[in-house]
N, C-alpha and C. Protein backbone atom coordinates (compact mmCIF):
# COMPACT_ATOMS: atom_id res chain seq x y z
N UNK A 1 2.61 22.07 -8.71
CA UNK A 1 2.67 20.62 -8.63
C UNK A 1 1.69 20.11 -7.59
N UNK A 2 1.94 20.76 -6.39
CA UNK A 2 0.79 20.10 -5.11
C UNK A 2 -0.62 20.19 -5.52
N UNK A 3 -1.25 21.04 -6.34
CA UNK A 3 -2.70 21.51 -6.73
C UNK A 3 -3.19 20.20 -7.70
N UNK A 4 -1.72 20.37 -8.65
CA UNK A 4 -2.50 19.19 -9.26
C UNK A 4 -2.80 17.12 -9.05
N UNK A 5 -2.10 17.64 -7.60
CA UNK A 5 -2.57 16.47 -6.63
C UNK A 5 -3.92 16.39 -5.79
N UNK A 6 -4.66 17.62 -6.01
CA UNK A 6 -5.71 17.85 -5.54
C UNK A 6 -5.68 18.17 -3.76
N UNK A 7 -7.17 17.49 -2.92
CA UNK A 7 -6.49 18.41 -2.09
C UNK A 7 -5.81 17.09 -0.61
N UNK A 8 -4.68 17.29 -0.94
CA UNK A 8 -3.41 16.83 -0.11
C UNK A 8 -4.11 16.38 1.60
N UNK A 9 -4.32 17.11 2.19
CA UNK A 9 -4.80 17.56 3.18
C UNK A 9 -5.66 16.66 4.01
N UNK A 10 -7.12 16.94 3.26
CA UNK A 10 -8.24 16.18 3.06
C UNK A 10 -7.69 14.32 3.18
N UNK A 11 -7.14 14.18 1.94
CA UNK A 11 -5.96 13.22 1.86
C UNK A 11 -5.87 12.37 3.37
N UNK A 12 -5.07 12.93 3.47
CA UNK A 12 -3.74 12.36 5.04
C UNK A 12 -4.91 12.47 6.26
N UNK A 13 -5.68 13.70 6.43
CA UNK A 13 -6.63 13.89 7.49
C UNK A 13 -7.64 12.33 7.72
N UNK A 14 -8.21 12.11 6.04
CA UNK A 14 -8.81 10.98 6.30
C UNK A 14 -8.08 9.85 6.25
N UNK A 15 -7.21 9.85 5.84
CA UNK A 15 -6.26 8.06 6.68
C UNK A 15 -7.02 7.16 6.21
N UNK A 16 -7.88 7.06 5.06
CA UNK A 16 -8.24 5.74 5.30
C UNK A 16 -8.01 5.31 3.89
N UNK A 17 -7.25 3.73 4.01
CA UNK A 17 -6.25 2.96 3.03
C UNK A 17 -6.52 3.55 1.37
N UNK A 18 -8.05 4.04 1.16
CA UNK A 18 -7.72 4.16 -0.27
C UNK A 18 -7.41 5.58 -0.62
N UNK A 19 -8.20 6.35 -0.34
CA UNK A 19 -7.32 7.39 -0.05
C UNK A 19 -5.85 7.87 -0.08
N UNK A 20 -5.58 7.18 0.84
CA UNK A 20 -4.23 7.41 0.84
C UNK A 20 -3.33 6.74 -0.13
N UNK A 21 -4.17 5.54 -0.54
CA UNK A 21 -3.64 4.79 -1.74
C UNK A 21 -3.48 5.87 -3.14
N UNK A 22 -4.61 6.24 -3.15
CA UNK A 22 -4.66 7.46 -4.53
C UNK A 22 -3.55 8.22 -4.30
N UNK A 23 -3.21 8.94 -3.10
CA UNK A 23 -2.25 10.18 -2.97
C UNK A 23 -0.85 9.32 -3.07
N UNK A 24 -0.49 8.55 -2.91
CA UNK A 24 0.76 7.58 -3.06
C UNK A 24 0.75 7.23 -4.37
N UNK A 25 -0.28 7.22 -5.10
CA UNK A 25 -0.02 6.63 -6.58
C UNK A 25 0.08 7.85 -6.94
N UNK A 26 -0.73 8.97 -6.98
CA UNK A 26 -0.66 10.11 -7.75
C UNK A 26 1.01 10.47 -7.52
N UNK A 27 1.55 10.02 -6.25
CA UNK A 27 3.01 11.07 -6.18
C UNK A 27 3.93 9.93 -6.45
N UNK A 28 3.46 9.00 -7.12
CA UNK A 28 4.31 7.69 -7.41
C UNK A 28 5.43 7.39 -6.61
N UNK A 29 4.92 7.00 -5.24
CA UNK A 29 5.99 6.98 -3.80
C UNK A 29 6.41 5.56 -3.90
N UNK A 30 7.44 5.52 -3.80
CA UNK A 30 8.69 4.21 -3.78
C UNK A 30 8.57 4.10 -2.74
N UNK A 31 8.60 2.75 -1.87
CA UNK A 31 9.16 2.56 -1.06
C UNK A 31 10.02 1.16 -0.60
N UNK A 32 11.51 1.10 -0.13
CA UNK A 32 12.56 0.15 -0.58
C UNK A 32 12.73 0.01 1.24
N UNK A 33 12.37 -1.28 1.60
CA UNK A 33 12.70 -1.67 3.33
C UNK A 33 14.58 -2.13 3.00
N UNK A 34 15.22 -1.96 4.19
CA UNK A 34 16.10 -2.20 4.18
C UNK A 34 16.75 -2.92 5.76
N UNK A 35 16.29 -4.36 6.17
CA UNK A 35 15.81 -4.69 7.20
C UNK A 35 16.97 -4.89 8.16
N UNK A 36 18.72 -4.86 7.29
CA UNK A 36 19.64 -5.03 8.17
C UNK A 36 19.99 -3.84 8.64
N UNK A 37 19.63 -2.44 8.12
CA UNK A 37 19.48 -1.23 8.48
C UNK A 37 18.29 -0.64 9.30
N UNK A 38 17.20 -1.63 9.75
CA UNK A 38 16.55 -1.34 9.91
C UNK A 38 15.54 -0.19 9.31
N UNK A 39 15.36 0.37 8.32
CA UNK A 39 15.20 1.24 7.93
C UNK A 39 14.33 1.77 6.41
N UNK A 40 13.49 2.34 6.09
CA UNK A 40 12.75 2.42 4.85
C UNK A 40 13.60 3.86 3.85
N UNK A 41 13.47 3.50 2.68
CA UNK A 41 13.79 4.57 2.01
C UNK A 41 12.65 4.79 1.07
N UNK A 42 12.43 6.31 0.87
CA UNK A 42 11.49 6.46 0.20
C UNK A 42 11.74 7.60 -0.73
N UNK A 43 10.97 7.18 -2.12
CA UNK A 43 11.46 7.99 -3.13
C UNK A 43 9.92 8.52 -3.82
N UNK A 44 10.13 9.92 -4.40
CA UNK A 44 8.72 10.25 -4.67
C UNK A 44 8.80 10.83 -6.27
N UNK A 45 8.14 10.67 -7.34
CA UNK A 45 8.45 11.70 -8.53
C UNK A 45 7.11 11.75 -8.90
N UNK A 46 6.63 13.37 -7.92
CA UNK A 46 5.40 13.43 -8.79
C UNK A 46 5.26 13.98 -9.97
N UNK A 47 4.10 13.32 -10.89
CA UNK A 47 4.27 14.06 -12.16
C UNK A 47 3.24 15.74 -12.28
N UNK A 48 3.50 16.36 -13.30
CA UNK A 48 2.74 17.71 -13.32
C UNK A 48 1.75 17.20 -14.49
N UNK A 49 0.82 18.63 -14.51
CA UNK A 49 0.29 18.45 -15.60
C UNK A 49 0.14 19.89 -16.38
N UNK A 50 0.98 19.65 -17.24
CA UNK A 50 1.05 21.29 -17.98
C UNK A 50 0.40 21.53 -19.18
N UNK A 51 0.05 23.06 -19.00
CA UNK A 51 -0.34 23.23 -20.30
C UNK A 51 0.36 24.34 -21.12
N UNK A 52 0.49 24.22 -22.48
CA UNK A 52 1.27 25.48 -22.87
C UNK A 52 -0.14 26.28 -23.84
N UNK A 53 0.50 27.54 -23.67
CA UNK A 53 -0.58 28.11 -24.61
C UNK A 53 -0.03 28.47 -25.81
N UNK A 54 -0.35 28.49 -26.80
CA UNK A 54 0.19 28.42 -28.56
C UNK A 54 -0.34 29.77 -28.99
N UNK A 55 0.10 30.72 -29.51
CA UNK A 55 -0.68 31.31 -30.41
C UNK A 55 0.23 32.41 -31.33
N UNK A 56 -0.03 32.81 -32.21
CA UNK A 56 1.02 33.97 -33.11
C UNK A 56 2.24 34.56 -31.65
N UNK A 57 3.42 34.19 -32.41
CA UNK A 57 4.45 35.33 -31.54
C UNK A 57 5.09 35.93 -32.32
């Protein structure tokens, strides 16, 4: 799953808004403020990308 987010790392190291925008969309990150709790919740569902291989079984 992390690979096919590419590289993560690189990502977060450079901090800068779009970047990090891509890695938040790729891991489709929720995020829900909750201000009488003071507090953020955050939800993540990244997707994969699979392949199957087909052939005579």
């Amino acid at each position: 799953m992390i690979d096919s987010l590419g590289n993560v790392g690189a990502m977060l190291a450079d901090a800068k808004p779009a970047g990090l925008a891509r890695l938040y969309q790729r891991l489709n990150l929720e995020l829900r403020y909750e201000p009488k709790e003071l507090a953020i919740y955050a939800m993540t569902s990244p997707g994969v990308d699979t392949a199957c291989v087909r052939g005579g079984t």
